[in-house]
C-alpha atoms as a PDB file:
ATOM      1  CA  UNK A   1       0.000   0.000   0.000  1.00  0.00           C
ATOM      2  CA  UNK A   2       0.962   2.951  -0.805  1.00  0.00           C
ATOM      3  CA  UNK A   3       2.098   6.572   1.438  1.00  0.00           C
ATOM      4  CA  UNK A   4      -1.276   8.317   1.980  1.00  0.00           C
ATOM      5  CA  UNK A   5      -0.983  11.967   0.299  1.00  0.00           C
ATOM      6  CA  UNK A   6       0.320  14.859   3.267  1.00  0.00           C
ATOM      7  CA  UNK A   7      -2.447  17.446   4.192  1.00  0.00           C
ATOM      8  CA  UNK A   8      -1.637  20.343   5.627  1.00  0.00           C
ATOM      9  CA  UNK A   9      -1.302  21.489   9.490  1.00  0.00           C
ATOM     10  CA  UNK A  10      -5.450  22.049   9.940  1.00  0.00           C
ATOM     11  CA  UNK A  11      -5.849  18.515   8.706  1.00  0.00           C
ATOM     12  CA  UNK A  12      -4.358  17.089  11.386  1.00  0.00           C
ATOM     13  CA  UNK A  13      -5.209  19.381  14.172  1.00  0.00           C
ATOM     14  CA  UNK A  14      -9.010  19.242  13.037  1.00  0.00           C
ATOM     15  CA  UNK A  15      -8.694  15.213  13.119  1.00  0.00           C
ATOM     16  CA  UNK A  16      -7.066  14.954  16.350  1.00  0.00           C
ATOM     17  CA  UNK A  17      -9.409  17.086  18.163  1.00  0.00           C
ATOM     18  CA  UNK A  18     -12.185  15.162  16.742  1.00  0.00           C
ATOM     19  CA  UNK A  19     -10.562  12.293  17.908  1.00  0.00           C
ATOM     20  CA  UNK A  20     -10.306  13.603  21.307  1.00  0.00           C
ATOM     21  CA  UNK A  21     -13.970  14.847  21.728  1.00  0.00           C
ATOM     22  CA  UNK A  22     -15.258  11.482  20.212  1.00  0.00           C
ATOM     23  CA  UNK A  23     -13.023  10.281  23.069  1.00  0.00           C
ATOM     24  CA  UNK A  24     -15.059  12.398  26.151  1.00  0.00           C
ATOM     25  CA  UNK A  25     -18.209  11.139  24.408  1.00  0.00           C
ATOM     26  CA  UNK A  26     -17.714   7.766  24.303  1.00  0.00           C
ATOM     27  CA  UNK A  27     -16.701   7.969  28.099  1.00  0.00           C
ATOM     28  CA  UNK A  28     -20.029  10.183  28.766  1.00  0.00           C
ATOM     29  CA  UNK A  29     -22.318   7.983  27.253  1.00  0.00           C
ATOM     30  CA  UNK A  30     -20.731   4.970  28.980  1.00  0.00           C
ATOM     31  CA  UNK A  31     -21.183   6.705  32.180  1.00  0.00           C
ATOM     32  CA  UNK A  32     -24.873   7.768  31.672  1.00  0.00           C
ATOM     33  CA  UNK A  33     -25.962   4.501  30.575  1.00  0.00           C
ATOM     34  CA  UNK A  34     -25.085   3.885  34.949  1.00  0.00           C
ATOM     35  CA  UNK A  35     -26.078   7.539  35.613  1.00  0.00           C
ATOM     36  CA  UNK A  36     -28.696   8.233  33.576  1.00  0.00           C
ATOM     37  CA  UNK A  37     -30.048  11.420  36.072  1.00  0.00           C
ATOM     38  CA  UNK A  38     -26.700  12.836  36.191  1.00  0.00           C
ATOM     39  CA  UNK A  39     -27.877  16.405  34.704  1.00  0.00           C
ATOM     40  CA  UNK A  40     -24.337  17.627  34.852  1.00  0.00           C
ATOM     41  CA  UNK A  41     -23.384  14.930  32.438  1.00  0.00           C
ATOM     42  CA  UNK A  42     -25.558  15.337  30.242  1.00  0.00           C
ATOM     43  CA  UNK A  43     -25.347  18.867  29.893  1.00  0.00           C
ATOM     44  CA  UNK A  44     -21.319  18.301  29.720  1.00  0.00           C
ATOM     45  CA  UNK A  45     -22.836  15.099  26.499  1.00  0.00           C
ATOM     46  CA  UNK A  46     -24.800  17.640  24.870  1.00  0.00           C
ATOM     47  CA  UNK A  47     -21.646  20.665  25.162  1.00  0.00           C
ATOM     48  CA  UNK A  48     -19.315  18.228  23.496  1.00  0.00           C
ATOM     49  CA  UNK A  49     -22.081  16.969  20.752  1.00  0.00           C
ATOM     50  CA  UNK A  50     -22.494  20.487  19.754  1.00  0.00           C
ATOM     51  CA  UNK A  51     -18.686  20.800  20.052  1.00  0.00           C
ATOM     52  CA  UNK A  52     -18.159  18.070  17.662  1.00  0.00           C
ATOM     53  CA  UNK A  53     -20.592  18.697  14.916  1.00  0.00           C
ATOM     54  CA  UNK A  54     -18.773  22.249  14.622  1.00  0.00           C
ATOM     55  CA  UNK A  55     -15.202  20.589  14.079  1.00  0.00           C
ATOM     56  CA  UNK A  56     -17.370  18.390  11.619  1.00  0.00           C
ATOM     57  CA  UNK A  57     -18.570  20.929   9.788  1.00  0.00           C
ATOM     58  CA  UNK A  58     -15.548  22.780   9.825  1.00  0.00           C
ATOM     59  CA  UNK A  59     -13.529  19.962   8.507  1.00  0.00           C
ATOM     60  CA  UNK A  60     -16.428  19.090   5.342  1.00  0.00           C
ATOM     61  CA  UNK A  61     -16.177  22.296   4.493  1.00  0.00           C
ATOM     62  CA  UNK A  62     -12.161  22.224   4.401  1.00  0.00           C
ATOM     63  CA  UNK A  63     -11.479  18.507   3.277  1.00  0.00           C
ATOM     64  CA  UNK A  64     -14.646  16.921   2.434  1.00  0.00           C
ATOM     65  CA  UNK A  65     -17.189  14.524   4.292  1.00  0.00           C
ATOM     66  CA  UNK A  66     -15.421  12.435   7.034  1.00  0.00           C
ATOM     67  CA  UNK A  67     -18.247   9.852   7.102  1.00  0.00           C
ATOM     68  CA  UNK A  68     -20.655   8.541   3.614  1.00  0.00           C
ATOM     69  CA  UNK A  69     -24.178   6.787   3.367  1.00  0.00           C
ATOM     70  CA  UNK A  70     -26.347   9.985   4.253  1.00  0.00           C
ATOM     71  CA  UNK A  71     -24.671  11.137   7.465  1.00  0.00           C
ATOM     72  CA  UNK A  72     -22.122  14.287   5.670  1.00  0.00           C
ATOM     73  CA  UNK A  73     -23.046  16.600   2.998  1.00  0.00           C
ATOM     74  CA  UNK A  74     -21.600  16.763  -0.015  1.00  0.00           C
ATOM     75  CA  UNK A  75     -20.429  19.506  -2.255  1.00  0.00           C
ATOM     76  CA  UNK A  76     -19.956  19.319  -5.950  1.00  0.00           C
ATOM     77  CA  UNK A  77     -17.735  17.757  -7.266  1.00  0.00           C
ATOM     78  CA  UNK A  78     -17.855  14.482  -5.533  1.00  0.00           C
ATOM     79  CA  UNK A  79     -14.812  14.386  -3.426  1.00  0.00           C
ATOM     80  CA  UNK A  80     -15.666  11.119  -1.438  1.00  0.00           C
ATOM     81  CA  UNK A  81     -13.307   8.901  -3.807  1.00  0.00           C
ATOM     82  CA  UNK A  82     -10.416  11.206  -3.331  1.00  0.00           C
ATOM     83  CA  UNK A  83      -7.963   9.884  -0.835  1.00  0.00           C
ATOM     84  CA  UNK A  84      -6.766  10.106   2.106  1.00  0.00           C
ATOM     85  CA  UNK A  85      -9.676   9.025   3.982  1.00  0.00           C
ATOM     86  CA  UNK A  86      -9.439   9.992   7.524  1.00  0.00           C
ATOM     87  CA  UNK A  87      -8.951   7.067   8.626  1.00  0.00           C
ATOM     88  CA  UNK A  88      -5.805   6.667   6.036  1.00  0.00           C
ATOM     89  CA  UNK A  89      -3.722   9.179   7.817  1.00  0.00           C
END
């Protein structure tokens, strides 16, 4: 397999703090599935949904859709076939 193509500097920082905020809410929903009238949590789930869907949005706008099938919109042209992938890098 071949080197993925190099992005640039926002790439990465975008991905990584999408990767850390899918991190928190992965831990918050694990502990509200036990704590499900924790109000503090899930005002601290709902901060970091809104949270991510900006760095989503910011990062389809920038690079293209991070995720296919109906759940990222698309602009024309169709950039989904274009690589990396963020999971590539």
């Amino acid at each position: 397999m071949s080197d993925p193509k190099r992005m640039d500097a926002r790439y990465y920082e975008l991905l990584e703090q999408l990767q850390a905020v899918d991190f928190v809410l992965v831990d918050l929903n694990l502990y509200l599935d036990t704590h499900p009238t924790d109000v503090q949590a899930i005002q601290q789930y709902n901060h970091y949904v809104q949270a991510r869907w900006n760095l989503a949005q910011e990062f389809e706008r920038l690079y293209g859709p991070l995720t296919h099938f109906g759940h990222s919109i698309s602009n024309a042209p169709w950039r989904w076939s274009e690589s990396p992938w963020p999971w590539e890098v």
